[in-house]
C-alpha atoms as a PDB file:
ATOM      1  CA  UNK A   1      91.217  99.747 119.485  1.00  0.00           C
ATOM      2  CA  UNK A   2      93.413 101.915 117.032  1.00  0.00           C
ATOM      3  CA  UNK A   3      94.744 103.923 119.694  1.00  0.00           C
ATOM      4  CA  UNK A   4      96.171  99.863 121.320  1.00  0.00           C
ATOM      5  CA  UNK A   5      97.772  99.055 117.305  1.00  0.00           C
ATOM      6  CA  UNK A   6      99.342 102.984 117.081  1.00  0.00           C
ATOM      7  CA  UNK A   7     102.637 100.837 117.075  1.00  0.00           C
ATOM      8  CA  UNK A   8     101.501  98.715 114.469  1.00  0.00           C
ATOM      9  CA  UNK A   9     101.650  99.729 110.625  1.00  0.00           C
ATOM     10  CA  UNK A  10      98.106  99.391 108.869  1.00  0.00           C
ATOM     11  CA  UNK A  11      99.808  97.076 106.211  1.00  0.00           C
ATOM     12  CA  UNK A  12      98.607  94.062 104.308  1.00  0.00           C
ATOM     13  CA  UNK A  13     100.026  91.771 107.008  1.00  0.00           C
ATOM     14  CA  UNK A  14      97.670  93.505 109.954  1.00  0.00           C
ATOM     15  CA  UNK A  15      95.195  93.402 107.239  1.00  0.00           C
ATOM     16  CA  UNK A  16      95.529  89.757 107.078  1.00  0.00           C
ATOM     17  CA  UNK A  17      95.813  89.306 110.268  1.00  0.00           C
ATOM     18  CA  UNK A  18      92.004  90.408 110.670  1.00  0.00           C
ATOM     19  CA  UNK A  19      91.306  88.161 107.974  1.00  0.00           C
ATOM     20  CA  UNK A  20      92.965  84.957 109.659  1.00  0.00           C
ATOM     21  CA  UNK A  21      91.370  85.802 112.675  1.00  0.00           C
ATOM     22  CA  UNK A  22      88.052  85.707 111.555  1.00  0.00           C
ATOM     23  CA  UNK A  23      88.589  82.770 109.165  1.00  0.00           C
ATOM     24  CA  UNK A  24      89.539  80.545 111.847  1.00  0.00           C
ATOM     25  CA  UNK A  25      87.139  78.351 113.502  1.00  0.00           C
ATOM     26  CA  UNK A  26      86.739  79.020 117.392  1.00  0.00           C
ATOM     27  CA  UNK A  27      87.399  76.190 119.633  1.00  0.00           C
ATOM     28  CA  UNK A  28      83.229  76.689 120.860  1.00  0.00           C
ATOM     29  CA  UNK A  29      81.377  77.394 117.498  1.00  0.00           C
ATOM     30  CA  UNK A  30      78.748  78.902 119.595  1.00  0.00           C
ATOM     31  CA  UNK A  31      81.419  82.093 120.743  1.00  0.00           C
ATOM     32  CA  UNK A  32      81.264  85.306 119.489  1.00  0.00           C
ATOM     33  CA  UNK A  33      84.581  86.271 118.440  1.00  0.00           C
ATOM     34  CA  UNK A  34      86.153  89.739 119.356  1.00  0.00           C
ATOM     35  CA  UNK A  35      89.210  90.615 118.045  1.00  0.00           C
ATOM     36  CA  UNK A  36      91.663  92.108 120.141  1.00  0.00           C
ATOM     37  CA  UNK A  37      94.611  94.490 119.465  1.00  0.00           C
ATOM     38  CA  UNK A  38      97.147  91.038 120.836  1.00  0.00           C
ATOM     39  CA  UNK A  39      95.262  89.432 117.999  1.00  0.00           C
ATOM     40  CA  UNK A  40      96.072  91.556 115.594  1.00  0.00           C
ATOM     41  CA  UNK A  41      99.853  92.293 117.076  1.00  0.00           C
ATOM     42  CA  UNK A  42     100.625  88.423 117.467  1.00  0.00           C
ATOM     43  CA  UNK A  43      98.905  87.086 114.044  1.00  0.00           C
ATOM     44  CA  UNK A  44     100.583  90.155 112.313  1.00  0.00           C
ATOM     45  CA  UNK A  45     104.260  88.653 113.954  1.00  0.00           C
ATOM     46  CA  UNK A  46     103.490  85.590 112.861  1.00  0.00           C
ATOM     47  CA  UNK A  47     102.276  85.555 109.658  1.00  0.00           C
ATOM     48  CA  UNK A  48     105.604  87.714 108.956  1.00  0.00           C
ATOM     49  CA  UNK A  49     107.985  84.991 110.217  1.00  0.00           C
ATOM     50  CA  UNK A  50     105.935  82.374 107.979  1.00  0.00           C
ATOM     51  CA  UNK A  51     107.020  84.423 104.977  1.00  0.00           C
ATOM     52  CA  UNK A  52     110.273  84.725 105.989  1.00  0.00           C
ATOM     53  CA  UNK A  53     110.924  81.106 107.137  1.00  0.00           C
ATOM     54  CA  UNK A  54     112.631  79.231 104.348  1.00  0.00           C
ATOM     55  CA  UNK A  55     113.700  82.583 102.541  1.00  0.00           C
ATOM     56  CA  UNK A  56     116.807  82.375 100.862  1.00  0.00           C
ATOM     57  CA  UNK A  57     117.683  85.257  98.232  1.00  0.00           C
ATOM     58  CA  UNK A  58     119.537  83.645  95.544  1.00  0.00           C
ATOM     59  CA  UNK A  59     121.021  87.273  93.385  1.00  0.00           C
ATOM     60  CA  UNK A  60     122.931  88.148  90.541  1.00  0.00           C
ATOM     61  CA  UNK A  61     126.272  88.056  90.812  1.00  0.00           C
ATOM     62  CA  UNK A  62     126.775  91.368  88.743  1.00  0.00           C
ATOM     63  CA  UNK A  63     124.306  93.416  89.905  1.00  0.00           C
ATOM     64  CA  UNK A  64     124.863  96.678  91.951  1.00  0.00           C
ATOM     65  CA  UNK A  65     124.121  97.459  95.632  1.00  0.00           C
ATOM     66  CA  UNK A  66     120.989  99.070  94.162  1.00  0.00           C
ATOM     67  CA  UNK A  67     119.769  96.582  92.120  1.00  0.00           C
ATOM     68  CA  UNK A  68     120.187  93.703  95.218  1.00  0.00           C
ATOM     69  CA  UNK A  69     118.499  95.764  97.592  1.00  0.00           C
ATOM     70  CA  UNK A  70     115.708  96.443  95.262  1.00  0.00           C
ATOM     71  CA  UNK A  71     115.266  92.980  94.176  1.00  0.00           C
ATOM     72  CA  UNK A  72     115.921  91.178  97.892  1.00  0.00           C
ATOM     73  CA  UNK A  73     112.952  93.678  98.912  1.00  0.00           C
ATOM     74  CA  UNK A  74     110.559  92.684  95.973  1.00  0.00           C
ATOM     75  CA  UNK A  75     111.077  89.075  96.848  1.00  0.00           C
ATOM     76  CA  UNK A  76     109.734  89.204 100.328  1.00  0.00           C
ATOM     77  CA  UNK A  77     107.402  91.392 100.125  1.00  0.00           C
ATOM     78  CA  UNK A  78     103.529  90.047 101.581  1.00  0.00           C
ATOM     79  CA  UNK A  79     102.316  88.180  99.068  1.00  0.00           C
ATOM     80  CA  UNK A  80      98.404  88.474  97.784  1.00  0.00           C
ATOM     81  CA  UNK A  81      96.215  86.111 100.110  1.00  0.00           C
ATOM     82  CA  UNK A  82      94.617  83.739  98.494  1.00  0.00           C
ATOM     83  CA  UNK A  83      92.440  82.745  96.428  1.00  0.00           C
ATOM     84  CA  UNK A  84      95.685  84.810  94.351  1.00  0.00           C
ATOM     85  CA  UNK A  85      98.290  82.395  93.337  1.00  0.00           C
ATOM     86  CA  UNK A  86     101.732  83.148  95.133  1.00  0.00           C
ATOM     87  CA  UNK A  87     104.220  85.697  93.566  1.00  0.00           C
ATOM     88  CA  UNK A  88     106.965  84.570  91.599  1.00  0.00           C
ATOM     89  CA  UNK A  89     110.263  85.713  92.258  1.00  0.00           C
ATOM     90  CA  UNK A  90     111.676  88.772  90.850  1.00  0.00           C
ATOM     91  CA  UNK A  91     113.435  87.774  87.028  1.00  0.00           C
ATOM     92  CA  UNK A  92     116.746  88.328  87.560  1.00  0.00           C
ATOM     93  CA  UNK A  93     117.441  88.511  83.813  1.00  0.00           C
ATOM     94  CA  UNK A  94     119.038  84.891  83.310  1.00  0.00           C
ATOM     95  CA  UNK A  95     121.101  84.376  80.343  1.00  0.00           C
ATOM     96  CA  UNK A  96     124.729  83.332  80.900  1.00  0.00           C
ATOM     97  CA  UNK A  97     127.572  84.511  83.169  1.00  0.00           C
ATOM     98  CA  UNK A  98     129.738  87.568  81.393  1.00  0.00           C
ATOM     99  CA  UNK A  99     132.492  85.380  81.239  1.00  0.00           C
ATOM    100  CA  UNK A 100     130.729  82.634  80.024  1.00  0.00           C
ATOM    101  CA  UNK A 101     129.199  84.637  77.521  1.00  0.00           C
ATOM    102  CA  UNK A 102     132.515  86.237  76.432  1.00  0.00           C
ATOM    103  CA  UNK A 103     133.875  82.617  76.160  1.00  0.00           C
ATOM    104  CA  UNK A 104     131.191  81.326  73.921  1.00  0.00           C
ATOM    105  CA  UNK A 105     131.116  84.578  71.318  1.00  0.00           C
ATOM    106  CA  UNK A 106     134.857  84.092  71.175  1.00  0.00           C
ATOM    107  CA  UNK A 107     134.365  80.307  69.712  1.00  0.00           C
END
């Protein structure tokens, strides 16, 4: 079988692929279930594009190339599966804009 997934990374997503394959309920209760390498390859796609479904990275204006990259790639990373509550987003600092800042010190 790992020789069939050699083009698939050994990541938390195949990982939890296994996991939602043998979590769901066959059709027959009475079948044995075999996972396959499609399994694996099609539940791994697909629990992917559920992550990244409604995904919309909302940055900081100010930051630097580095700092979006790093912090658009924290945000969709695989989350834990449960029973681990989801992952928050990445803090992006908060506070007030510069300008608004600069504004309000100045009054």
């Amino acid at each position: 079988m790992a020789a069939a997934l050699k083009n698939v990374p050994f990541d938390q997503d195949a990982k939890d692929a296994v996991v939602r394959y043998y979590s769901t309920t066959p059709k027959n209760p009475e079948t044995r279930l075999w996972i396959m390498p499609h399994h694996v390859r099609d539940l791994r796609a697909k629990i992917r594009a559920e992550r990244l479904e409604n995904f919309a990275y909302e940055g900081d204006p100010d930051e630097t190339p580095k700092e979006y990259l790093a912090r658009y790639r924290a945000s969709w990373r695989p989350s834990p599966p449960a029973p681990y509550p989801p992952r928050r987003p990445p803090d992006a600092g908060g506070g007030p804009h510069r300008s608004m800042a600069e504004l309000l010190s100045a009054a």
